[in-house]
PDB file of N, CA and C in Angstrom:
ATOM      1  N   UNK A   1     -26.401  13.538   3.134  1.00  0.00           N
ATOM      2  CA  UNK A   1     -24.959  13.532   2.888  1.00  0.00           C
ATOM      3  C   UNK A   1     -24.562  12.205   2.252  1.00  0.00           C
ATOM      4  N   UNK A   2     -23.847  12.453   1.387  1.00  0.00           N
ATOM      5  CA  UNK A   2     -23.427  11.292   0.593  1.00  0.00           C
ATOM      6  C   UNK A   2     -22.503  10.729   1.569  1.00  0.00           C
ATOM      7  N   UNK A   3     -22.246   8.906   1.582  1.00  0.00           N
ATOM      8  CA  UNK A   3     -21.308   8.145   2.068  1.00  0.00           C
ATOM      9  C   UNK A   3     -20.457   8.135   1.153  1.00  0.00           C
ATOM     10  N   UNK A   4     -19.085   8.043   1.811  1.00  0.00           N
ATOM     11  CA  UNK A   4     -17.754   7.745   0.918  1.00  0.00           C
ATOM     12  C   UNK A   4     -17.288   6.368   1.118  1.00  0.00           C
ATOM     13  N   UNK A   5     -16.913   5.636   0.083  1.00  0.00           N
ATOM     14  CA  UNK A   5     -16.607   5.137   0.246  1.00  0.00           C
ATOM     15  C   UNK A   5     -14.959   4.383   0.476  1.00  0.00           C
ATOM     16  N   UNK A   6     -14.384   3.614   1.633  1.00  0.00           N
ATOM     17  CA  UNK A   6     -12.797   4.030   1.729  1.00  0.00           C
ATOM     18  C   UNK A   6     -12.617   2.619   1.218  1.00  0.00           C
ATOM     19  N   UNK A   7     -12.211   2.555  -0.505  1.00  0.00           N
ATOM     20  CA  UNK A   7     -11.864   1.565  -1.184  1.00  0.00           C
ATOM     21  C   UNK A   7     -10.412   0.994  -0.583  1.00  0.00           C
ATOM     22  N   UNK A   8      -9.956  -0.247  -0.569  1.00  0.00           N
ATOM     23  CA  UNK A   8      -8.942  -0.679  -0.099  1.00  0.00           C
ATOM     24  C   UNK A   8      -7.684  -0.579  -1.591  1.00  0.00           C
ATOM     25  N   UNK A   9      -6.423  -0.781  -1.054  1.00  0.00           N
ATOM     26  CA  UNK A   9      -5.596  -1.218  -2.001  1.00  0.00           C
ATOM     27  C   UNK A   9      -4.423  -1.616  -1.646  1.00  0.00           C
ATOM     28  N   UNK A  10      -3.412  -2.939  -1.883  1.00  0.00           N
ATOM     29  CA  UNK A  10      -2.132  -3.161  -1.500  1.00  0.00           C
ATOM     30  C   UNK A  10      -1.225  -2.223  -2.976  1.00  0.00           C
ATOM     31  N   UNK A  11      -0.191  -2.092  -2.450  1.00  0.00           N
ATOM     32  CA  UNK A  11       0.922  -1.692  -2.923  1.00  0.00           C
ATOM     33  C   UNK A  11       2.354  -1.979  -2.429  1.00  0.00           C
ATOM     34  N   UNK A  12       3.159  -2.434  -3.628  1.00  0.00           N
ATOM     35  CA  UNK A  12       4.367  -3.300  -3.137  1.00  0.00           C
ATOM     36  C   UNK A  12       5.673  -1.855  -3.595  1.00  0.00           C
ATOM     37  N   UNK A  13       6.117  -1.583  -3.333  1.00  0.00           N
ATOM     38  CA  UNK A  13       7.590  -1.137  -3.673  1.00  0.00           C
ATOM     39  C   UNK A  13       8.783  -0.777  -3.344  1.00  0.00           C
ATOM     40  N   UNK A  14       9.530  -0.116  -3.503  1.00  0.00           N
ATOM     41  CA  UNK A  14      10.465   0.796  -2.900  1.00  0.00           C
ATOM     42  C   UNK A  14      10.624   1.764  -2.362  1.00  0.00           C
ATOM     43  N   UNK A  15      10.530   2.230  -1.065  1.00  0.00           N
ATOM     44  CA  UNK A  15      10.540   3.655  -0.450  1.00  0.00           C
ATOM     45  C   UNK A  15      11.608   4.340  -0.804  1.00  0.00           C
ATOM     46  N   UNK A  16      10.974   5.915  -1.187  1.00  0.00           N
ATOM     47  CA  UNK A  16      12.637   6.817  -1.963  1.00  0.00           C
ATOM     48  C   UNK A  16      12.520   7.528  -0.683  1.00  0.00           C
ATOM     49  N   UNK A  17      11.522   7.771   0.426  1.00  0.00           N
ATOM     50  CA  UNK A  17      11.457   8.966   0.952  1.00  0.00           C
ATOM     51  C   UNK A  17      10.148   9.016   1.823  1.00  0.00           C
ATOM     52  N   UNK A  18      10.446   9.314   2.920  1.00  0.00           N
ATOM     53  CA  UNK A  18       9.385   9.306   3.982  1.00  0.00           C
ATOM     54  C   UNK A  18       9.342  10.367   5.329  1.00  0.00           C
ATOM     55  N   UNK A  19       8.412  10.923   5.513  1.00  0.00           N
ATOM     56  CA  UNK A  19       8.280  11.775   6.915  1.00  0.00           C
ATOM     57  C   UNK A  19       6.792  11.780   7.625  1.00  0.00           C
ATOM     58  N   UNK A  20       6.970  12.539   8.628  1.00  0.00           N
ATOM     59  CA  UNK A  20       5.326  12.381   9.167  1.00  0.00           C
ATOM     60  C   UNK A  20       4.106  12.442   8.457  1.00  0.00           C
ATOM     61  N   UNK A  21       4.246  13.120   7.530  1.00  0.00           N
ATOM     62  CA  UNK A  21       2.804  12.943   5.985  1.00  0.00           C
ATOM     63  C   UNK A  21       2.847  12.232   5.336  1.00  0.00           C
ATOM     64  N   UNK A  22       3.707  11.324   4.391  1.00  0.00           N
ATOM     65  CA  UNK A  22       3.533  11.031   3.330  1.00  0.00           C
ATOM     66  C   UNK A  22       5.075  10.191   3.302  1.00  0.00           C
ATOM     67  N   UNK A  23       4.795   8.842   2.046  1.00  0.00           N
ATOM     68  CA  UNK A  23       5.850   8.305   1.759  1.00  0.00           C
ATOM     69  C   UNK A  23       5.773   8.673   0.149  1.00  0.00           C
ATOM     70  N   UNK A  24       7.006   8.476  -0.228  1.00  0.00           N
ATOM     71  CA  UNK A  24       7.015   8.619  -1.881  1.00  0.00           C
ATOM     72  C   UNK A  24       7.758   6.617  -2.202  1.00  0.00           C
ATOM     73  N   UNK A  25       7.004   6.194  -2.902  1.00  0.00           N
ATOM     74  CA  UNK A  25       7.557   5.127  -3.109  1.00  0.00           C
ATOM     75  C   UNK A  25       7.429   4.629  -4.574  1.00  0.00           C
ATOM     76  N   UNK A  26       8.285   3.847  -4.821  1.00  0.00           N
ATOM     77  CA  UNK A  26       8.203   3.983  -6.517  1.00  0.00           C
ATOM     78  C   UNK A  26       8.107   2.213  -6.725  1.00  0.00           C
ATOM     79  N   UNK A  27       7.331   2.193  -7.802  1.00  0.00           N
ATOM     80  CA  UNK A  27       6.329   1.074  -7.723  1.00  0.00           C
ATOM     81  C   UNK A  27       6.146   0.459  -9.237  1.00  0.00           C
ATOM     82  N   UNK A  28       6.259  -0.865  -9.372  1.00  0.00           N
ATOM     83  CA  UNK A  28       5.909  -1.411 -10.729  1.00  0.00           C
ATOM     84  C   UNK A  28       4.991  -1.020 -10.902  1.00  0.00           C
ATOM     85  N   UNK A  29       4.477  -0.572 -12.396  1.00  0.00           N
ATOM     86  CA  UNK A  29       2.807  -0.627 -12.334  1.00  0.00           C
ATOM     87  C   UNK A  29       2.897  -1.218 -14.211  1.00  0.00           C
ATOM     88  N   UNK A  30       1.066  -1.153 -14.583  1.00  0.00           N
ATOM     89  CA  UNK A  30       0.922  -1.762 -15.637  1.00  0.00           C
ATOM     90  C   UNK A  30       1.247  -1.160 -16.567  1.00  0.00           C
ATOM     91  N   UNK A  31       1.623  -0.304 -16.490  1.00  0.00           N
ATOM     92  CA  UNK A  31       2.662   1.213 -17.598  1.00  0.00           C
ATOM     93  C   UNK A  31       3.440   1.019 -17.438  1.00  0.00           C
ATOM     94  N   UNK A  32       4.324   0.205 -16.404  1.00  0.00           N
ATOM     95  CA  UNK A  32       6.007   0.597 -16.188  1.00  0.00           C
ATOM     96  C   UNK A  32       6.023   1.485 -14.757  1.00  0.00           C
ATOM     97  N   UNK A  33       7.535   1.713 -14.578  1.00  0.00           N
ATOM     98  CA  UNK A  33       8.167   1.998 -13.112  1.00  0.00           C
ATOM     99  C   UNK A  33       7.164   3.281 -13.020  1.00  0.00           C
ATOM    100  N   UNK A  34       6.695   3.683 -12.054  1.00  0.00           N
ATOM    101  CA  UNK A  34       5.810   4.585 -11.344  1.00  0.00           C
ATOM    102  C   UNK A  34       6.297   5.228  -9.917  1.00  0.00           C
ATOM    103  N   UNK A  35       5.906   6.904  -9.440  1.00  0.00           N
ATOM    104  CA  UNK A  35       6.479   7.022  -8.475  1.00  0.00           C
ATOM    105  C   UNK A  35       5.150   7.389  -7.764  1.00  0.00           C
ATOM    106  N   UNK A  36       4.423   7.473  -6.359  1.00  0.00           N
ATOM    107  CA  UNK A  36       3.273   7.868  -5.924  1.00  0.00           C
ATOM    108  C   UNK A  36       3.721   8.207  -4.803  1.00  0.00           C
ATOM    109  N   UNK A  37       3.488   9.254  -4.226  1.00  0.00           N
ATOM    110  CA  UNK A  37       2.875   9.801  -2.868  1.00  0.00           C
ATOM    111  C   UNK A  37       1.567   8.808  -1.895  1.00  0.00           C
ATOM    112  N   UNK A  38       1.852   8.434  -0.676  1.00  0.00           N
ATOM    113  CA  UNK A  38       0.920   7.929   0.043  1.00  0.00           C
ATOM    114  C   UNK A  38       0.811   8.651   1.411  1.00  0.00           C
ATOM    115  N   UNK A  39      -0.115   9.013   1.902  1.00  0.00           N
ATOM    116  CA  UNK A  39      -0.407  10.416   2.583  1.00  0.00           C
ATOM    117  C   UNK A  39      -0.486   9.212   4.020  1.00  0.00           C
ATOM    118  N   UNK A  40       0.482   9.427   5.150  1.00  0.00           N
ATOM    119  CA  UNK A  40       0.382   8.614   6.521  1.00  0.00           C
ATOM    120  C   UNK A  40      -1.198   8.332   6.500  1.00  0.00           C
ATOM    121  N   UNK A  41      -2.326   8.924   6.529  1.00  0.00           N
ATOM    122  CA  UNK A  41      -3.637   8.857   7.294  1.00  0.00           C
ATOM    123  C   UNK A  41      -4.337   7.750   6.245  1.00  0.00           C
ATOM    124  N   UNK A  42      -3.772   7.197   5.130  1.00  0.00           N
ATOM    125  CA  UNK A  42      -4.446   6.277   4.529  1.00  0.00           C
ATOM    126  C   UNK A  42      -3.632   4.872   4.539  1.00  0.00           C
ATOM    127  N   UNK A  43      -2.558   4.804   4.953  1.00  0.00           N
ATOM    128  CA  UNK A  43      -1.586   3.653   5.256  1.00  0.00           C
ATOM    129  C   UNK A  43      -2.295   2.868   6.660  1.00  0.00           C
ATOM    130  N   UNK A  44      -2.949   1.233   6.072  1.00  0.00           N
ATOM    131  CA  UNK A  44      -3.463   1.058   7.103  1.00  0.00           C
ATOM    132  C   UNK A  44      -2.461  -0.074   8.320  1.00  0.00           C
ATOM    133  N   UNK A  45      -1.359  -0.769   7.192  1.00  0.00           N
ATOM    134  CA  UNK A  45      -0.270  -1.589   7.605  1.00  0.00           C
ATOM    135  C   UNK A  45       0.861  -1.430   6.618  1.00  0.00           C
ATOM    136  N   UNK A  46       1.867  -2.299   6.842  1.00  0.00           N
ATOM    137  CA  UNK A  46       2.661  -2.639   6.124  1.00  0.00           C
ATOM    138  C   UNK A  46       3.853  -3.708   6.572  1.00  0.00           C
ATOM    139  N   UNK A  47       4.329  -4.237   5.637  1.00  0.00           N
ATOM    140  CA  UNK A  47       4.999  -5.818   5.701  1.00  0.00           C
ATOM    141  C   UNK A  47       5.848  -5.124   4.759  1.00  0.00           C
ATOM    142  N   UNK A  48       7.520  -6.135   4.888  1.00  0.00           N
ATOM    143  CA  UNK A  48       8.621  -6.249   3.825  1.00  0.00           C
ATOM    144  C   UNK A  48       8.444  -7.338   3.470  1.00  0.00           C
ATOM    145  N   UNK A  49       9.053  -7.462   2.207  1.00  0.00           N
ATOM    146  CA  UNK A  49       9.279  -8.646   1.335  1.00  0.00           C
ATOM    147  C   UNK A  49      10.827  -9.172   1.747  1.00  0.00           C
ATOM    148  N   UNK A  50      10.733 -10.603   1.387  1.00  0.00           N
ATOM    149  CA  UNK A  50      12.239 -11.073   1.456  1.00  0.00           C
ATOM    150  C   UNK A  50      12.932 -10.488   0.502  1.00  0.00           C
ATOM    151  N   UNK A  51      12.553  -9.667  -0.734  1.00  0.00           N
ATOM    152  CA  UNK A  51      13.519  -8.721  -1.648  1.00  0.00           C
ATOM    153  C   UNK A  51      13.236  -7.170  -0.963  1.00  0.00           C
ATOM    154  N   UNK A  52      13.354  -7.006   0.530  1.00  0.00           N
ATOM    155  CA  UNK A  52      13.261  -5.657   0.742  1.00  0.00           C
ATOM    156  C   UNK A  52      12.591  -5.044   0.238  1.00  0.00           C
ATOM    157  N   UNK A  53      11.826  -5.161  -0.671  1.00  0.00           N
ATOM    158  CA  UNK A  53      10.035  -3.940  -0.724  1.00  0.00           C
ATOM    159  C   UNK A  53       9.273  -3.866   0.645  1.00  0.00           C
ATOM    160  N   UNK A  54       8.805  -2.919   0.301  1.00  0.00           N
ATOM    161  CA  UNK A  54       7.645  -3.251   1.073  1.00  0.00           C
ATOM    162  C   UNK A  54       6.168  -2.827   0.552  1.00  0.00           C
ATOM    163  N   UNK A  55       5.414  -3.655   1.450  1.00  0.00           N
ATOM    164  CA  UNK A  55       4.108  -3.714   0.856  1.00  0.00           C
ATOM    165  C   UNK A  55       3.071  -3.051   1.740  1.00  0.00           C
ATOM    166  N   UNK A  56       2.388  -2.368   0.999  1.00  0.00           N
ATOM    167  CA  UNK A  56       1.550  -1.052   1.826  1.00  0.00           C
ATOM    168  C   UNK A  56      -0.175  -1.279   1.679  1.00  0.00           C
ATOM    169  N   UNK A  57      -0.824  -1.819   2.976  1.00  0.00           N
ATOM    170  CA  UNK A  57      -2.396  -1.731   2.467  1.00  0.00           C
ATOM    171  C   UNK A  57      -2.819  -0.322   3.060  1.00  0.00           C
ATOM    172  N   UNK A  58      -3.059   0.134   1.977  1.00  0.00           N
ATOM    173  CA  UNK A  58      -3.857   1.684   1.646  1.00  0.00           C
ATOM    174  C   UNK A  58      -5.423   1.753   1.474  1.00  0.00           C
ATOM    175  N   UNK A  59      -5.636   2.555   1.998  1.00  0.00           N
ATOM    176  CA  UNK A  59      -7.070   3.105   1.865  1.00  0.00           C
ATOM    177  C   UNK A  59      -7.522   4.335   1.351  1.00  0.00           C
ATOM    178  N   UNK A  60      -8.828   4.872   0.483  1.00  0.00           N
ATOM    179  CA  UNK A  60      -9.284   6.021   0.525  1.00  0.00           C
ATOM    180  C   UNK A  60      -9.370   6.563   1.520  1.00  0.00           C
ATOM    181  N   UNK A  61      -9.275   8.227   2.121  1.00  0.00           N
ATOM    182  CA  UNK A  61      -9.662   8.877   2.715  1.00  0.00           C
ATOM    183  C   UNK A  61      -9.672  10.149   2.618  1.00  0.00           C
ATOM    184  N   UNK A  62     -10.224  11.327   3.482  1.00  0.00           N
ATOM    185  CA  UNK A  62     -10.216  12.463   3.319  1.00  0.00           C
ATOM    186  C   UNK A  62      -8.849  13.305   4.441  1.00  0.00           C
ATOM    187  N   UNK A  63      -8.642  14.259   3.811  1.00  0.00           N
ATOM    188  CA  UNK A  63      -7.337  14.947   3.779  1.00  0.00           C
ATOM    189  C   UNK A  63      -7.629  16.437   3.985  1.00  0.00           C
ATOM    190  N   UNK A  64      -6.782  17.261   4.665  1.00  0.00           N
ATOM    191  CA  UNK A  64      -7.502  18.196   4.402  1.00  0.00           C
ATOM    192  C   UNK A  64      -7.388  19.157   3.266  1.00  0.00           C
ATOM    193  N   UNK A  65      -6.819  19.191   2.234  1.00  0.00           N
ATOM    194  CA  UNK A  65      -6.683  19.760   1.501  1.00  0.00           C
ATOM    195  C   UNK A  65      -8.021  18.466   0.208  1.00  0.00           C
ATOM    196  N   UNK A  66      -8.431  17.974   0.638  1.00  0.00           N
ATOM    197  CA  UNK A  66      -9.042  17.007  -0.529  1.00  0.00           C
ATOM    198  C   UNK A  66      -8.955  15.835   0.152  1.00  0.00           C
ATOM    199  N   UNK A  67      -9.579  14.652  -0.986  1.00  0.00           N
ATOM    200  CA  UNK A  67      -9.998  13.477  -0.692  1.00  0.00           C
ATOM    201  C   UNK A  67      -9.054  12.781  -2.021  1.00  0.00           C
ATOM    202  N   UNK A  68      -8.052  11.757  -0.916  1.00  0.00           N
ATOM    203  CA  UNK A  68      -7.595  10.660  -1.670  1.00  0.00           C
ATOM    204  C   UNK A  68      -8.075   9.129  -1.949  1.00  0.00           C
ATOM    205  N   UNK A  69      -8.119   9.593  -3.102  1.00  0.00           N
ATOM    206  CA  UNK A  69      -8.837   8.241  -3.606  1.00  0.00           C
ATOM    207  C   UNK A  69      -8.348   6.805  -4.182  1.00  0.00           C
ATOM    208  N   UNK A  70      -7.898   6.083  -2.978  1.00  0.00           N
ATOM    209  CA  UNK A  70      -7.256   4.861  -4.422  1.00  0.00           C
ATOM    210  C   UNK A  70      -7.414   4.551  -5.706  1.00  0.00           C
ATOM    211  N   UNK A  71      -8.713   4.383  -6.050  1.00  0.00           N
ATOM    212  CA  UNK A  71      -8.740   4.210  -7.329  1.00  0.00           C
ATOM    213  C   UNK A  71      -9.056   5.030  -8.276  1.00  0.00           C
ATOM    214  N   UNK A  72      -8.968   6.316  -8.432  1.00  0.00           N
ATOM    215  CA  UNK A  72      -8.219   7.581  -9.083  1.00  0.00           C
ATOM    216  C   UNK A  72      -7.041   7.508  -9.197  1.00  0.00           C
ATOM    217  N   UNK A  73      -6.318   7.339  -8.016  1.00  0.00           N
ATOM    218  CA  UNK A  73      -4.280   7.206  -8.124  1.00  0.00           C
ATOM    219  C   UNK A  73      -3.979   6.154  -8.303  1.00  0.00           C
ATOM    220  N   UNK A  74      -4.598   5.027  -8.587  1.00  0.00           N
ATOM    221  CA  UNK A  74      -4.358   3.894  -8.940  1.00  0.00           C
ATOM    222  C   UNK A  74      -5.052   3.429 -10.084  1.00  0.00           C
ATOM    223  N   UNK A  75      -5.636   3.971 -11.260  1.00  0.00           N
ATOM    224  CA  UNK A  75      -6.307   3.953 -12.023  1.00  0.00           C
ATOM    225  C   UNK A  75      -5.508   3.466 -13.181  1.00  0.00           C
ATOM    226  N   UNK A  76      -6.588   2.439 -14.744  1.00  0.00           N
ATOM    227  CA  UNK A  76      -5.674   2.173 -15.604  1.00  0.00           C
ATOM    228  C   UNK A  76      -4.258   1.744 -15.646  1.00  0.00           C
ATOM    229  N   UNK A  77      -3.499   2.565 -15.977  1.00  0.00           N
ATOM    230  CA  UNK A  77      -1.718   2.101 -16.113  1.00  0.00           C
ATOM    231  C   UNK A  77      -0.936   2.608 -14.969  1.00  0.00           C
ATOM    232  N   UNK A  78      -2.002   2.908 -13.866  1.00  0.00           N
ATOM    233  CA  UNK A  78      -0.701   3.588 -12.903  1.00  0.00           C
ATOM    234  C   UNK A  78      -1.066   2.001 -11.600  1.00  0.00           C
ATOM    235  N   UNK A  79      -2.051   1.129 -12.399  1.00  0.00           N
ATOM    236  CA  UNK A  79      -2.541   0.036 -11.625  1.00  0.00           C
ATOM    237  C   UNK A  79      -0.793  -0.870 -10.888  1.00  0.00           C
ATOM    238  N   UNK A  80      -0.869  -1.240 -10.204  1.00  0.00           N
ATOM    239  CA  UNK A  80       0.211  -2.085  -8.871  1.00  0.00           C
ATOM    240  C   UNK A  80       0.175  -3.103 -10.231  1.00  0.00           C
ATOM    241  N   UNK A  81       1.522  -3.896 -10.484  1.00  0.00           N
ATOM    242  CA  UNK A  81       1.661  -4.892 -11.569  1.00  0.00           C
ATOM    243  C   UNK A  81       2.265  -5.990 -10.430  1.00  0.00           C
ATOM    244  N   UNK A  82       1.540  -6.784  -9.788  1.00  0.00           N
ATOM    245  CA  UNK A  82       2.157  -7.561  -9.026  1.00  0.00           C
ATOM    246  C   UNK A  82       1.987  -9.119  -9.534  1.00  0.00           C
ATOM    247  N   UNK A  83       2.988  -9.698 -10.186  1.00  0.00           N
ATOM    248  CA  UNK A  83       3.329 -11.097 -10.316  1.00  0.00           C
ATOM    249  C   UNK A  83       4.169 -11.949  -9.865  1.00  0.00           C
ATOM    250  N   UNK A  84       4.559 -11.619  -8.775  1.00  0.00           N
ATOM    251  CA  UNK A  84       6.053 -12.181  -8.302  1.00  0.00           C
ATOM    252  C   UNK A  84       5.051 -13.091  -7.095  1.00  0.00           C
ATOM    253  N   UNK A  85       5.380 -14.487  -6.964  1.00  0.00           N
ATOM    254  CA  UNK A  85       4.418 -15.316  -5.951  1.00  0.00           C
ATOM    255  C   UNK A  85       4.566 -14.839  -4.353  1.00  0.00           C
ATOM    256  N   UNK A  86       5.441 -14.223  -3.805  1.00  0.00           N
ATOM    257  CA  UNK A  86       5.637 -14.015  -2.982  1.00  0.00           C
ATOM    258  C   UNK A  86       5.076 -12.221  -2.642  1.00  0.00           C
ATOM    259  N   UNK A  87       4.881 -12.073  -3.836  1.00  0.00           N
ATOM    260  CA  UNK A  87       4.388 -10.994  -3.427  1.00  0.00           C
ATOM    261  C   UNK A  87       2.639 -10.492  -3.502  1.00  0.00           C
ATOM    262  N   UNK A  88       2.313 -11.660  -4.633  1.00  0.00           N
ATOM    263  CA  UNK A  88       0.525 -12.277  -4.692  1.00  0.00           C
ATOM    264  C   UNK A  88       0.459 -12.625  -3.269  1.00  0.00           C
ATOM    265  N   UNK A  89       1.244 -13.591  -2.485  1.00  0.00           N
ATOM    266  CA  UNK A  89       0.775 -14.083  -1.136  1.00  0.00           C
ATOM    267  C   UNK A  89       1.175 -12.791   0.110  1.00  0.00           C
ATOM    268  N   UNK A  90       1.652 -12.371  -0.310  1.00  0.00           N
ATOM    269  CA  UNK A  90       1.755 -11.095   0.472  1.00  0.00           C
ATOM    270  C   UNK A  90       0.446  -9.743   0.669  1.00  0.00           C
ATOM    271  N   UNK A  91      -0.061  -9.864  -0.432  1.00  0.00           N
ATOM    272  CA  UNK A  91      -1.095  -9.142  -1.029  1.00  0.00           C
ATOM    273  C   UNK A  91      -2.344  -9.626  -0.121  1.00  0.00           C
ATOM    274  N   UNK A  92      -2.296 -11.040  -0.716  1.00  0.00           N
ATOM    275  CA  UNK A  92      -3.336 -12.044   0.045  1.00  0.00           C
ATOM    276  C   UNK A  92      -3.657 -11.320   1.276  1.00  0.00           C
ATOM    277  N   UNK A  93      -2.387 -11.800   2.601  1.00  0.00           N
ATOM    278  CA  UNK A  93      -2.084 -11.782   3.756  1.00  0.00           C
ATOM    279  C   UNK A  93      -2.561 -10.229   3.863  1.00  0.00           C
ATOM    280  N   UNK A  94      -2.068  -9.545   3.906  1.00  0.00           N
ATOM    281  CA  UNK A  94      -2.372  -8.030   4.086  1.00  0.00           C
ATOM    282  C   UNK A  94      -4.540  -7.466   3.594  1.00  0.00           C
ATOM    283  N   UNK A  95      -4.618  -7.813   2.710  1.00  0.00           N
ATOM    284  CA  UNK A  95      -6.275  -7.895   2.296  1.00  0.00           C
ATOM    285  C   UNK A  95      -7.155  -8.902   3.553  1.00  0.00           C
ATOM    286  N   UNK A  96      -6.323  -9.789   3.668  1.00  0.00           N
ATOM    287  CA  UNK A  96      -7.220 -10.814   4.424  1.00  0.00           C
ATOM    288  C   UNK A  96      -7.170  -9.955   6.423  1.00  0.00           C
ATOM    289  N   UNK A  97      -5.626 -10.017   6.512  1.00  0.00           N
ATOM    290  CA  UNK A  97      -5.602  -9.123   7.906  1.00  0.00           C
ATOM    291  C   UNK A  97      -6.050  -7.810   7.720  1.00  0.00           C
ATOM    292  N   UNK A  98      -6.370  -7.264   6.827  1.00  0.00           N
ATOM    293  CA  UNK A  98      -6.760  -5.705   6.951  1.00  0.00           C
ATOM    294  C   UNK A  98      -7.999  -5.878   7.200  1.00  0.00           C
ATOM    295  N   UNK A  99      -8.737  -7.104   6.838  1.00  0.00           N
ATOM    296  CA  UNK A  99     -10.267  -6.989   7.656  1.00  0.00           C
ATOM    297  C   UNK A  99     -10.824  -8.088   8.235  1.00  0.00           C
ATOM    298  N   UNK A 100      -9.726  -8.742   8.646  1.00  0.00           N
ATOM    299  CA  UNK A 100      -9.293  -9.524  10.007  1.00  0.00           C
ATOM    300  C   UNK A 100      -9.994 -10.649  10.688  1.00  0.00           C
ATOM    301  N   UNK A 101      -9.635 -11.796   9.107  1.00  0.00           N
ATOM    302  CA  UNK A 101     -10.092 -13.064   8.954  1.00  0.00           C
ATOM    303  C   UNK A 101      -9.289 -13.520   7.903  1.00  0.00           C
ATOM    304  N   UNK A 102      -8.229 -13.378   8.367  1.00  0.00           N
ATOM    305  CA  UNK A 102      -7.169 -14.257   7.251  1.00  0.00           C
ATOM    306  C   UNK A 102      -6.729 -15.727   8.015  1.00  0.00           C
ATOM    307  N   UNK A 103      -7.033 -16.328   6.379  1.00  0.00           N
ATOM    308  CA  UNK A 103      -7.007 -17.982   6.288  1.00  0.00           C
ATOM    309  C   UNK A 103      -5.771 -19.083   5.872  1.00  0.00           C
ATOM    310  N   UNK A 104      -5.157 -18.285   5.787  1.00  0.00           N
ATOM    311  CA  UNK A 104      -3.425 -18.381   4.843  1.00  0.00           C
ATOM    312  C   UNK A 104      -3.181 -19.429   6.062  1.00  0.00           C
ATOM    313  N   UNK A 105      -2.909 -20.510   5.527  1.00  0.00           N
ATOM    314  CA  UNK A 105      -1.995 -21.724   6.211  1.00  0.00           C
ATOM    315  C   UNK A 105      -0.507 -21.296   6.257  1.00  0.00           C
ATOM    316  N   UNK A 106      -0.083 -20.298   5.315  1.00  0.00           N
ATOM    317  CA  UNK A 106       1.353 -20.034   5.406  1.00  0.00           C
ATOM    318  C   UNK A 106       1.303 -19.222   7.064  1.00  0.00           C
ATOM    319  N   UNK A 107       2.854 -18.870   7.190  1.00  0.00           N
ATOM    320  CA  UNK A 107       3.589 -17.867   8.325  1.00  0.00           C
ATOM    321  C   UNK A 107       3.389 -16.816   7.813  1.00  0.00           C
ATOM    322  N   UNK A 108       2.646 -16.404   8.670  1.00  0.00           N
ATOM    323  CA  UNK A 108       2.376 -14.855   8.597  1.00  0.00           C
ATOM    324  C   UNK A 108       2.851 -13.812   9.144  1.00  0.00           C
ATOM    325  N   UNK A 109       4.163 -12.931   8.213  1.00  0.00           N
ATOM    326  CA  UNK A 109       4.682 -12.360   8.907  1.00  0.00           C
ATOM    327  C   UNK A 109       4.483 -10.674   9.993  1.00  0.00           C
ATOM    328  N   UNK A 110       4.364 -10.596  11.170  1.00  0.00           N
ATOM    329  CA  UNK A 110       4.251  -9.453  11.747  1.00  0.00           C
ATOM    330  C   UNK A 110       4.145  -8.112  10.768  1.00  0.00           C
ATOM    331  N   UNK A 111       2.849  -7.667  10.979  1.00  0.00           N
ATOM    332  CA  UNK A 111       2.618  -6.564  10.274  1.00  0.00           C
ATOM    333  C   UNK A 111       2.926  -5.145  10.835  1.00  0.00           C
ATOM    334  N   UNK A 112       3.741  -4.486  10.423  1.00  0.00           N
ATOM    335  CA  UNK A 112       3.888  -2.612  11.241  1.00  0.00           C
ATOM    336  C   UNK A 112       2.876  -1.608  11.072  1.00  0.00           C
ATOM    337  N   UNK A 113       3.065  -1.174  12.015  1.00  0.00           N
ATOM    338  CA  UNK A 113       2.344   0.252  12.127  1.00  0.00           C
ATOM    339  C   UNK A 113       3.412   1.384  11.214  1.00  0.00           C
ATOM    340  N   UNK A 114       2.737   1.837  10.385  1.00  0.00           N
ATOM    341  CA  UNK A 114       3.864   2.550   9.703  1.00  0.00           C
ATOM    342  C   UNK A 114       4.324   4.064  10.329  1.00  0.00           C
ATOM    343  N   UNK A 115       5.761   3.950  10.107  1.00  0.00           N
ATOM    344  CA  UNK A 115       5.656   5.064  10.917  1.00  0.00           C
ATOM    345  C   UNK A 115       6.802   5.610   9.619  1.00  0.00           C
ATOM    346  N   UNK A 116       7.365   7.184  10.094  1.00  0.00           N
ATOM    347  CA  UNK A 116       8.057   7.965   9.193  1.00  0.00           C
ATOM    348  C   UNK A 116       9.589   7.023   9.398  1.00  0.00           C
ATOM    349  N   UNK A 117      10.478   6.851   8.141  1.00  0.00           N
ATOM    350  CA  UNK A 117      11.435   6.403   8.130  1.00  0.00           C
ATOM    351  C   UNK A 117      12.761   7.534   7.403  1.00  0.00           C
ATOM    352  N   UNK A 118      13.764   7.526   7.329  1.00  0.00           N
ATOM    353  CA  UNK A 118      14.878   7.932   7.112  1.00  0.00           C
ATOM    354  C   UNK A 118      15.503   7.035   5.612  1.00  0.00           C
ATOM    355  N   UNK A 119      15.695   7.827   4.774  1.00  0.00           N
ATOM    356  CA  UNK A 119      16.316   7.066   3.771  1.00  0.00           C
ATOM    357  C   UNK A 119      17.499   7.490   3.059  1.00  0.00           C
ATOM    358  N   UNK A 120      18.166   7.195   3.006  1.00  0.00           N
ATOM    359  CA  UNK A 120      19.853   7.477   2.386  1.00  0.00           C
ATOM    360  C   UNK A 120      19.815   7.197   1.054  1.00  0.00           C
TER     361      UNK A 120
END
């Protein structure tokens, strides 16, 4: 049996919409504004930004209808365009705690368990 592998990925944006499966959040990318689906079972944390985004470390996994793959849905121009410094160190923080040896001299802010949210 082949191993899969569950590639990591941060993602920063705006939540339009969220319930017990899946968030829809719409996201800079290297094409321009982007909207993606993130399925609850691959959301491994998440942090806000002081501009109210929030930032999502995601993983590959299997689903039952199929296998989501970060870097298929994150591929080429649908790639996360993150240049804003606060949101590189955010990135940092989240990569480094997602496998839990982060070195950041900064304040590190409390990371959530994501759960389904309500949006107006």
């Amino acid at each position: 049996m082949e191993k899969k592998e569950n590639y990591r990925i941060v993602i920063i944006g705006d939540i339009e919409k969220s319930d017990e499966k899946q968030t829809k959040l719409g996201y800079e990318a290297v094409g321009g504004q982007r909207i993606c689906y993130i399925p609850r079972q691959a959301m491994i944390s998440t942090t806000k930004t002081s501009d109210g985004k929030t930032a999502f470390l995601i993983q590959s996994c299997d689903l039952q209808h199929g296998r989501y793959d970060v870097l298929q849905q994150f591929a080429d121009l649908r790639a996360p365009n993150i240049i804003d410094a606060e949101h590189i160190e955010t990135v940092e923080i989240l990569e480094y705690r997602g496998v839990g040896n982060c070195t950041s001299a900064h304040r590190v802010p409390e990371l959530e368990t994501p759960k389904a949210t309500s949006v107006k």
